[in-house]
N, C-alpha and C. Protein backbone atom coordinates (compact mmCIF):
# COMPACT_ATOMS: atom_id res chain seq x y z
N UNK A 1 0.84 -1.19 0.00
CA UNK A 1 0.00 0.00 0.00
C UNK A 1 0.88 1.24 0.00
N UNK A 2 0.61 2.06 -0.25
CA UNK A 2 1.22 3.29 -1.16
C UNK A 2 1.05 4.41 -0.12
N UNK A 3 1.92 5.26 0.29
CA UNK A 3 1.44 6.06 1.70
C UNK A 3 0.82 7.22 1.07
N UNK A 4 0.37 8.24 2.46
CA UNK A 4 0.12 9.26 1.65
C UNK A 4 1.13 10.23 0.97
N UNK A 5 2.49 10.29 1.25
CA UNK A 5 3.27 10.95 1.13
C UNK A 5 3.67 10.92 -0.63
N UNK A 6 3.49 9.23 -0.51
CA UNK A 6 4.18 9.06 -1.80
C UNK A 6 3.21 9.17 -2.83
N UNK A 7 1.74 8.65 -2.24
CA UNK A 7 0.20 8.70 -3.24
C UNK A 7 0.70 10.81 -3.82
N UNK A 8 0.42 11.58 -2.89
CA UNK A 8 0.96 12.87 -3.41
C UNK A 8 1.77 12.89 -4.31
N UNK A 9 2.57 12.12 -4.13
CA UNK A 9 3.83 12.56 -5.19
C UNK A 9 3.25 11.89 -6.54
N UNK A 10 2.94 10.98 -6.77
CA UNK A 10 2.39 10.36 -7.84
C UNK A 10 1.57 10.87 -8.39
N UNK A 11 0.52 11.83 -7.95
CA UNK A 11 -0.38 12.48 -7.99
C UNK A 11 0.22 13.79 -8.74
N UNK A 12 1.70 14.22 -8.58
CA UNK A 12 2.43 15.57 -8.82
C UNK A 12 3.04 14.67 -10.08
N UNK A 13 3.08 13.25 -10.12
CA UNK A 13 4.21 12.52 -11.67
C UNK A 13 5.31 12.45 -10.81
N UNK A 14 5.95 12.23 -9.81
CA UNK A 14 7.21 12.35 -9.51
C UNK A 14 7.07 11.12 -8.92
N UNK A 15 8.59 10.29 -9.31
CA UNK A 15 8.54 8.77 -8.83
C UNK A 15 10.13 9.08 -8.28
N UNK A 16 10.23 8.52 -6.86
CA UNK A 16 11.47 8.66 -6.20
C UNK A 16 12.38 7.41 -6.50
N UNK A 17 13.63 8.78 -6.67
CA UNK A 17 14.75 7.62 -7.55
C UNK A 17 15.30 6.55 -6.48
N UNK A 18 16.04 5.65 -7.00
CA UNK A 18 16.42 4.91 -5.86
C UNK A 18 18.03 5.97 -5.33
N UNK A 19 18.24 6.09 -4.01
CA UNK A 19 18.76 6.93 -3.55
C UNK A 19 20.36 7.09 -3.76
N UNK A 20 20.83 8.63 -4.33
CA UNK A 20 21.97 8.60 -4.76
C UNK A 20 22.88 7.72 -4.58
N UNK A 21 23.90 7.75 -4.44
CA UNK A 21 25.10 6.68 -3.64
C UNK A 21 26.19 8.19 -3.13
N UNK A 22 26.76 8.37 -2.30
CA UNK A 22 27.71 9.42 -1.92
C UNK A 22 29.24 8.79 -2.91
N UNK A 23 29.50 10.89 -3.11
CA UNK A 23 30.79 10.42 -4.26
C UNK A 23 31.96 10.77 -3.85
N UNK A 24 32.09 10.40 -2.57
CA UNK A 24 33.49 10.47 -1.81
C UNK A 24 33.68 9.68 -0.60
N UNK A 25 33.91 10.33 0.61
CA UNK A 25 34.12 9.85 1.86
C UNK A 25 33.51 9.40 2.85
N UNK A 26 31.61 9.92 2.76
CA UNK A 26 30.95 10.13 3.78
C UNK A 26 29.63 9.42 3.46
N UNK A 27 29.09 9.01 4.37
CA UNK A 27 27.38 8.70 3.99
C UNK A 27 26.54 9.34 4.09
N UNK A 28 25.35 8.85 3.08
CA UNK A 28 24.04 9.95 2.61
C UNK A 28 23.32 10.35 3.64
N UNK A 29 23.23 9.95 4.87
CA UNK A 29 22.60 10.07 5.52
C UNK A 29 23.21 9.66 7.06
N UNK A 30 22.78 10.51 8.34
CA UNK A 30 23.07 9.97 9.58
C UNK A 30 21.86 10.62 10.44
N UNK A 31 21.45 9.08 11.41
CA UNK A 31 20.10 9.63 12.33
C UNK A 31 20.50 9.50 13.89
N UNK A 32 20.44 10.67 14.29
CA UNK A 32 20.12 11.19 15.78
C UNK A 32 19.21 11.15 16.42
N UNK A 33 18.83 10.48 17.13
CA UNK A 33 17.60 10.45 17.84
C UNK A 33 16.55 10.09 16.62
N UNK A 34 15.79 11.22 16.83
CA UNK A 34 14.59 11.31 15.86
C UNK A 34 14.67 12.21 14.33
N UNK A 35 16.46 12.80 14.16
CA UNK A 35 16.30 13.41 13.40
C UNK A 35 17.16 12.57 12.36
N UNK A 36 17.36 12.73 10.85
CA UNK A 36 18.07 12.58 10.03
C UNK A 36 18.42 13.35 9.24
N UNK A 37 19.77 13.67 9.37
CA UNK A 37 20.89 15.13 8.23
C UNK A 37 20.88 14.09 7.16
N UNK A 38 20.46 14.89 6.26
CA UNK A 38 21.31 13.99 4.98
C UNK A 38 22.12 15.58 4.67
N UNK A 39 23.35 14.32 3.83
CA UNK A 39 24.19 14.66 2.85
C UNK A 39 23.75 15.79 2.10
N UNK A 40 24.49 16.25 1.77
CA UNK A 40 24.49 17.34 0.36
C UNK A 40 23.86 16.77 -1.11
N UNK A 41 22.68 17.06 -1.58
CA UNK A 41 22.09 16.29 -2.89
C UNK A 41 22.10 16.90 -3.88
N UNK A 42 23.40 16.88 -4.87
CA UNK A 42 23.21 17.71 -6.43
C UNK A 42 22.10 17.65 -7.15
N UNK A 43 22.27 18.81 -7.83
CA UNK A 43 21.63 18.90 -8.90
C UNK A 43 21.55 17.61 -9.72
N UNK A 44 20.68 16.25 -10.14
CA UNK A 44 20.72 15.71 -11.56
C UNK A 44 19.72 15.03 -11.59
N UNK A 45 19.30 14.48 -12.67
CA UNK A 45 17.77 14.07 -13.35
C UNK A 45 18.28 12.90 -13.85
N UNK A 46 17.40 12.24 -14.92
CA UNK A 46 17.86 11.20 -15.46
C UNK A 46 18.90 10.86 -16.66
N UNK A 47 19.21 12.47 -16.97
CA UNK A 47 20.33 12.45 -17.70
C UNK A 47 21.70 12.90 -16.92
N UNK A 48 21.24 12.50 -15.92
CA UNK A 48 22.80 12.95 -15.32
C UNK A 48 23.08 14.15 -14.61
N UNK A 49 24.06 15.00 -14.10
CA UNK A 49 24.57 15.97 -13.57
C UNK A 49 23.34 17.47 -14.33
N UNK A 50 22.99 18.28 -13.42
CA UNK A 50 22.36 19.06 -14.09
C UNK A 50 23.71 20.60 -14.02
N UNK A 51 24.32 20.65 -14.52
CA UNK A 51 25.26 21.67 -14.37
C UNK A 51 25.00 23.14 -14.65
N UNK A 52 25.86 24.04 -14.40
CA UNK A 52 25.58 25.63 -14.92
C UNK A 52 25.57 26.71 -13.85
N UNK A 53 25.74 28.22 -14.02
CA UNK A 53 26.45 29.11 -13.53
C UNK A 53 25.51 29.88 -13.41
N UNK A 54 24.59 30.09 -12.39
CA UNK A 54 23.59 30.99 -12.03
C UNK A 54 24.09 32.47 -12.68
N UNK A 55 23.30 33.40 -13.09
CA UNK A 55 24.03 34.93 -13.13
C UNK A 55 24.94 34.45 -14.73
N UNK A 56 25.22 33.33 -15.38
CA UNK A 56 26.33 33.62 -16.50
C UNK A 56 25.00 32.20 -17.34
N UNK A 57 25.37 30.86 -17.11
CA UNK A 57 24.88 30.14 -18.23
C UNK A 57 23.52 29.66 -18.05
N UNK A 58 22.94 29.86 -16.58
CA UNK A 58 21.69 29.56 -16.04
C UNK A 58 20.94 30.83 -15.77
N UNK A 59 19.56 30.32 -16.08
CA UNK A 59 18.42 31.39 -15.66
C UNK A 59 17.85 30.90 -14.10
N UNK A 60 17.42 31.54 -13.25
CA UNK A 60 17.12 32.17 -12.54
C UNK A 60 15.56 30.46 -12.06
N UNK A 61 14.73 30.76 -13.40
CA UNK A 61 13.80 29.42 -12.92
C UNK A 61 14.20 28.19 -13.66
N UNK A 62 15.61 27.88 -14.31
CA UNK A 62 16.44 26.52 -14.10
C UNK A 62 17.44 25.90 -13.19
N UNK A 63 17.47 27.39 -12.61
CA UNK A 63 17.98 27.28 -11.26
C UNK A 63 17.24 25.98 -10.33
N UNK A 64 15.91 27.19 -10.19
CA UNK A 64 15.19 26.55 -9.18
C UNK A 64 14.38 25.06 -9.67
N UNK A 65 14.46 25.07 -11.34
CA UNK A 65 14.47 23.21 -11.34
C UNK A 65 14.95 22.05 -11.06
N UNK A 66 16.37 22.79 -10.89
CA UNK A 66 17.71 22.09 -10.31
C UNK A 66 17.29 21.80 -9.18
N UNK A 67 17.39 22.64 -8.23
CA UNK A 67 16.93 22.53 -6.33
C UNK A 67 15.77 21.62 -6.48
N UNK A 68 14.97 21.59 -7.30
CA UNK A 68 13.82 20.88 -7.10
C UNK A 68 13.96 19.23 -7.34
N UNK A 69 15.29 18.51 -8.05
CA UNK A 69 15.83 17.58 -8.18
C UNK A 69 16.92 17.55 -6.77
N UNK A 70 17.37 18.68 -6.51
CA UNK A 70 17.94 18.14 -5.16
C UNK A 70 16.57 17.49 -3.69
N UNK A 71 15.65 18.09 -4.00
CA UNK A 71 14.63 18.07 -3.03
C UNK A 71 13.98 16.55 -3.16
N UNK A 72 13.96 16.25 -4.60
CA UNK A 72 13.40 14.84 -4.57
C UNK A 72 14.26 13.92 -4.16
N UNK A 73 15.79 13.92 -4.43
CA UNK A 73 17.09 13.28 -3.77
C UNK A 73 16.79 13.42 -2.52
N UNK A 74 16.64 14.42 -1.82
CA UNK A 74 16.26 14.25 -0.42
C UNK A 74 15.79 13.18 0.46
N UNK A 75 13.79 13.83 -0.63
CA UNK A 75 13.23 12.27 0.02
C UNK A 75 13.21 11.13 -0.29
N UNK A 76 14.59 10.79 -1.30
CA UNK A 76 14.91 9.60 -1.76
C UNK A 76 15.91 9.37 -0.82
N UNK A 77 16.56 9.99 -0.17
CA UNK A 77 17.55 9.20 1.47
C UNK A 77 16.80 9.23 2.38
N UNK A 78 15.56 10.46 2.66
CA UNK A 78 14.82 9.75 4.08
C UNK A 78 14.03 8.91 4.07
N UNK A 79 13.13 8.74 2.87
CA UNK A 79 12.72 7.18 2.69
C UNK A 79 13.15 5.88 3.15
N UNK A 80 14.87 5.67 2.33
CA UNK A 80 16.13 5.16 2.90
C UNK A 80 16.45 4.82 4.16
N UNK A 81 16.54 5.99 4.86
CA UNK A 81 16.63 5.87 6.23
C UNK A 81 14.98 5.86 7.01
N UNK A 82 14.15 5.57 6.62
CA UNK A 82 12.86 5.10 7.28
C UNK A 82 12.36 3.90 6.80
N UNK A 83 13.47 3.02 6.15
CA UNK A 83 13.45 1.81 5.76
C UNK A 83 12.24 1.56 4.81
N UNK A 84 12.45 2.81 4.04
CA UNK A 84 10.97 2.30 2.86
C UNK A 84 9.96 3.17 2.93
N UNK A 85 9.28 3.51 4.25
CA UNK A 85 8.03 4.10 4.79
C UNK A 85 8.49 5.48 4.78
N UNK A 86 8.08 6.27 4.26
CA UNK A 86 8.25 7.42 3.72
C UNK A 86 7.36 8.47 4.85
N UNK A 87 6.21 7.54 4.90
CA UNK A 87 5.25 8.05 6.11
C UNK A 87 5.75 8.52 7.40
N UNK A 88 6.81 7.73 7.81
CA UNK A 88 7.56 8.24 9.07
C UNK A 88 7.94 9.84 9.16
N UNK A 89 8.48 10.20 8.10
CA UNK A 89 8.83 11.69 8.06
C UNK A 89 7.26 12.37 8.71
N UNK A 90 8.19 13.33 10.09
CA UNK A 90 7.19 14.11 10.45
C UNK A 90 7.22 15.34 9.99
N UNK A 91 8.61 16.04 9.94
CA UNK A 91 8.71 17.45 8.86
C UNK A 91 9.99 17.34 8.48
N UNK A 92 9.95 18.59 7.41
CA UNK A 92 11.34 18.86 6.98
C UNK A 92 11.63 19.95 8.16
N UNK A 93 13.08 19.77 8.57
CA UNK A 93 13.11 20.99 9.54
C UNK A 93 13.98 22.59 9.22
N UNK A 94 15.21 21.59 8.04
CA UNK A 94 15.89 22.70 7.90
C UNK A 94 16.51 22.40 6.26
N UNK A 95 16.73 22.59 5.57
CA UNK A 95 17.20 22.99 4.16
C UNK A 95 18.49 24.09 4.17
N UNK A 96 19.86 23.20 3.68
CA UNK A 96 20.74 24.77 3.47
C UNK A 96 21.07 24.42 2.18
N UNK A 97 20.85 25.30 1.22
CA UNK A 97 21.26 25.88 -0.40
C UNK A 97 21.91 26.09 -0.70
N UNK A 98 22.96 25.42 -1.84
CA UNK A 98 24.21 26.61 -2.23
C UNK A 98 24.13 26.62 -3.75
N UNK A 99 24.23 27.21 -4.44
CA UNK A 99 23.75 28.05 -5.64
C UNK A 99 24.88 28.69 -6.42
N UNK A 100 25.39 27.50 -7.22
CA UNK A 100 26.74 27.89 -7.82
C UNK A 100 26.03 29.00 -9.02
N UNK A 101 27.10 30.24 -8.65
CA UNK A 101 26.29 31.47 -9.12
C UNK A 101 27.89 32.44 -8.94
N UNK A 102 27.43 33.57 -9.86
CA UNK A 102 28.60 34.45 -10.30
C UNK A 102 28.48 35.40 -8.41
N UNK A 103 29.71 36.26 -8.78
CA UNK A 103 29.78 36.88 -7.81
C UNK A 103 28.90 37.80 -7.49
N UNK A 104 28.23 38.32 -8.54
CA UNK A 104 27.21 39.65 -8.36
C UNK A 104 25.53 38.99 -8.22
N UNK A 105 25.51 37.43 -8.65
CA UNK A 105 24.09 37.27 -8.73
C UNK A 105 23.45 37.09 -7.05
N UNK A 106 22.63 37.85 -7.15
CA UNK A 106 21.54 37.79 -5.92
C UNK A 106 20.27 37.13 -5.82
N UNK A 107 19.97 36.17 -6.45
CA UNK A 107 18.80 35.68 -5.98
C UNK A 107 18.39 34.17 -6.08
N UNK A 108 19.61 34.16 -5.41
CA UNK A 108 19.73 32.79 -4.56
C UNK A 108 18.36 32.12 -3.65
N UNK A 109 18.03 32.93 -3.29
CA UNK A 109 16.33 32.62 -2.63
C UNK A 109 15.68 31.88 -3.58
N UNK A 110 15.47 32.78 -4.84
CA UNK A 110 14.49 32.62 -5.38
C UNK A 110 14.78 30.51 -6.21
N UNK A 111 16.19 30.72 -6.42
CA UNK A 111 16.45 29.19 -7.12
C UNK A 111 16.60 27.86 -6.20
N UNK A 112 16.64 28.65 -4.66
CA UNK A 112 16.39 27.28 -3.61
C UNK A 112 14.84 27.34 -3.11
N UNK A 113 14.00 28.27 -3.59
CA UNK A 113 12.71 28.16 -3.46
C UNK A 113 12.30 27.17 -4.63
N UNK A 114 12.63 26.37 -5.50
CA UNK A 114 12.54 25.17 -6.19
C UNK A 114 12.43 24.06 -5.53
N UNK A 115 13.35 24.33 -4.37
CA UNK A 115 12.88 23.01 -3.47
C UNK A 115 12.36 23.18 -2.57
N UNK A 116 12.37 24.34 -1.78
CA UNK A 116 10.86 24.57 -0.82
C UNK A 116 9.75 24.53 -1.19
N UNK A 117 9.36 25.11 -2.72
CA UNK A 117 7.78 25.09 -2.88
C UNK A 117 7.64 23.70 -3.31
N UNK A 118 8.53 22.95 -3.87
CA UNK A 118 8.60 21.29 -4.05
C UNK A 118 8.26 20.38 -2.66
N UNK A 119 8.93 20.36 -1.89
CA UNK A 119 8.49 20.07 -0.01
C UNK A 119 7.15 20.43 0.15
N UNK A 120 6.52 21.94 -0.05
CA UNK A 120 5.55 22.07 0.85
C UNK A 120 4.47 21.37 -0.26
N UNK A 121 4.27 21.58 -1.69
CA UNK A 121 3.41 20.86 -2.41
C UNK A 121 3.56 19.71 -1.90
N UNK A 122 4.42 18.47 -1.98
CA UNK A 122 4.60 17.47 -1.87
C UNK A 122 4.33 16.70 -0.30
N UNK A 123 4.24 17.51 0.40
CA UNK A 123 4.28 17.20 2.13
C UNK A 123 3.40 18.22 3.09
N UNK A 124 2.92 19.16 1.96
CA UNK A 124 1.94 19.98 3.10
C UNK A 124 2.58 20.53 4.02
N UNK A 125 2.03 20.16 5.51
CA UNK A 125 2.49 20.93 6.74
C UNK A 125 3.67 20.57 7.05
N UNK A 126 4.04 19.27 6.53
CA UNK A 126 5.42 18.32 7.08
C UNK A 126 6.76 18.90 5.75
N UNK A 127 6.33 19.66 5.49
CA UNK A 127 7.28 20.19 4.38
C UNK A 127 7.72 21.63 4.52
N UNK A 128 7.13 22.33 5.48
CA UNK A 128 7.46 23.72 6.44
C UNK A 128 8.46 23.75 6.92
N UNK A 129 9.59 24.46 6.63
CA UNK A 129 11.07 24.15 7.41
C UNK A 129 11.62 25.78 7.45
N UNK A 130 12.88 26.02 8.26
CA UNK A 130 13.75 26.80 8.19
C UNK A 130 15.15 26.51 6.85
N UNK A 131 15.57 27.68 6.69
CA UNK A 131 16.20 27.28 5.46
C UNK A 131 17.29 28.44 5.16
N UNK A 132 18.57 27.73 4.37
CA UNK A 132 19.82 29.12 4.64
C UNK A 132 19.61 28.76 2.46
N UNK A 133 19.98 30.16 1.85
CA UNK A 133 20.31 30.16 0.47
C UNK A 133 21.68 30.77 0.27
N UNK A 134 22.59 30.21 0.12
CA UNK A 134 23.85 30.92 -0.12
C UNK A 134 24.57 30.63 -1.46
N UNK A 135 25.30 31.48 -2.07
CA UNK A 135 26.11 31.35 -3.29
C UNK A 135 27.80 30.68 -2.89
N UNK A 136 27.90 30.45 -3.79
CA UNK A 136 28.74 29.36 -3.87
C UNK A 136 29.46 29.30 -5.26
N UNK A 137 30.93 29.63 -5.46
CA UNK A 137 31.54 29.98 -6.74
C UNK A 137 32.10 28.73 -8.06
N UNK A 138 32.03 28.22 -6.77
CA UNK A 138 32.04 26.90 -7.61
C UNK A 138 31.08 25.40 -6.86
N UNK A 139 30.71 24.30 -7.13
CA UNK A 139 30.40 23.42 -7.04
C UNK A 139 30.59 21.75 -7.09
N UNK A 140 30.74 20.93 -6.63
CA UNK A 140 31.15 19.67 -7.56
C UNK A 140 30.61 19.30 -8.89
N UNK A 141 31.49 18.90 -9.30
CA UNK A 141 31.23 18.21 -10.50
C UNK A 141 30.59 19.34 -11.95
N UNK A 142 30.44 20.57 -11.12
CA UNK A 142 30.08 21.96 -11.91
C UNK A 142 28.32 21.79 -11.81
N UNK A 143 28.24 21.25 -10.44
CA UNK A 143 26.71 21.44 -11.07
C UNK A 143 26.16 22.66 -10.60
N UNK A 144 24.93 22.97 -10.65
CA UNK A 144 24.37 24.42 -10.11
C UNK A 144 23.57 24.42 -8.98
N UNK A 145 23.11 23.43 -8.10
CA UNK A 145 22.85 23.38 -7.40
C UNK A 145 23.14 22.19 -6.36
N UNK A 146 23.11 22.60 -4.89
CA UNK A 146 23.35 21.15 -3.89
C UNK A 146 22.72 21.77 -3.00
N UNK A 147 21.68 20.79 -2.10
CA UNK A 147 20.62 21.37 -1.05
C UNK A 147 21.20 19.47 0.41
N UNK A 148 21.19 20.24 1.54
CA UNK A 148 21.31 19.39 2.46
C UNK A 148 20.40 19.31 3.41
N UNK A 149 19.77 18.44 3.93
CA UNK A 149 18.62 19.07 5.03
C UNK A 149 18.37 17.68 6.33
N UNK A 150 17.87 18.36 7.43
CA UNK A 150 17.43 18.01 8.63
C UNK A 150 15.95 17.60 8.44
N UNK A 151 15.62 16.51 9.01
CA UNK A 151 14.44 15.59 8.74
C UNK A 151 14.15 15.14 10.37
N UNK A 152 12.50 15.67 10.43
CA UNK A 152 11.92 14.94 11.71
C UNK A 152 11.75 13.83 11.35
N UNK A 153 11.98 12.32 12.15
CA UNK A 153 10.94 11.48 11.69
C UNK A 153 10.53 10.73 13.17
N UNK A 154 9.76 9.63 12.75
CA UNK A 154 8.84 8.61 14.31
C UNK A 154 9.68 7.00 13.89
């Protein structure tokens, strides 16, 4: 049976990937008590790395399509770490953004709001969080976006 979390998402077309793999030293995920940090989740889709330079080779709402593939990576590790049941997540708590972007571009908000308004469609009240947007001159792998976040769960 299909929760509500995920019935929503299906409902939006979005089918959660099976969850990145980390591309260095560290794991996707670690749970404290009741909370789970995940990892840092790039920018990429099913073709791969979504790359580009906020302010120079990216616009402003491909930005925020990017973040919105980091956001589904998300709840593709807390799933992960709720062993499947997606339902466990009680909220998102915190989201931090970094927004590979030129030195002068400012609106970093607006391209990690790709994955906030992605959360709250997708999760309602449990998708309400605190959240940092910062620029960032370069990125791995050159992509344009990486979002990390704090997860309530039961």
């Amino acid at each position: 049976m299909t929760g509500k979390f995920e019935a929503k998402l299906d409902e939006m077309g979005v089918k959660l990937p099976n969850p990145p793999v980390p591309a260095a030293n560290y794991v996707p995920y670690v749970q404290v008590g009741n909370l789970v940090y995940v990892s840092g989740q790039v920018s990429q889709d099913s073709n791969g790395f979504i790359t580009g330079k906020l302010g120079d080779t990216m616009t402003t709402e491909a930005g925020a399509a990017a973040a919105q593939t980091c956001a589904i990576s998300l709840l593709a590790q807390v799933k992960s770490a709720c062993n499947g049941d997606l339902d466990r997540l009680v909220r998102t708590v915190k989201l931090m953004g970094f927004v590979n972007s030129t030195t002068d571009y400012t609106e970093q908000p607006k391209v990690i709001n790709g994955a906030s308004d992605f959360l709250g469609q997708a999760l309602g009240e449990a998708g309400k969080h605190a959240r940092s947007a910062v620029s960032a001159p370069s990125l791995p792998m050159g992509v344009a976006v990486e979002i990390e976040g704090i997860f309530q769960i039961r």
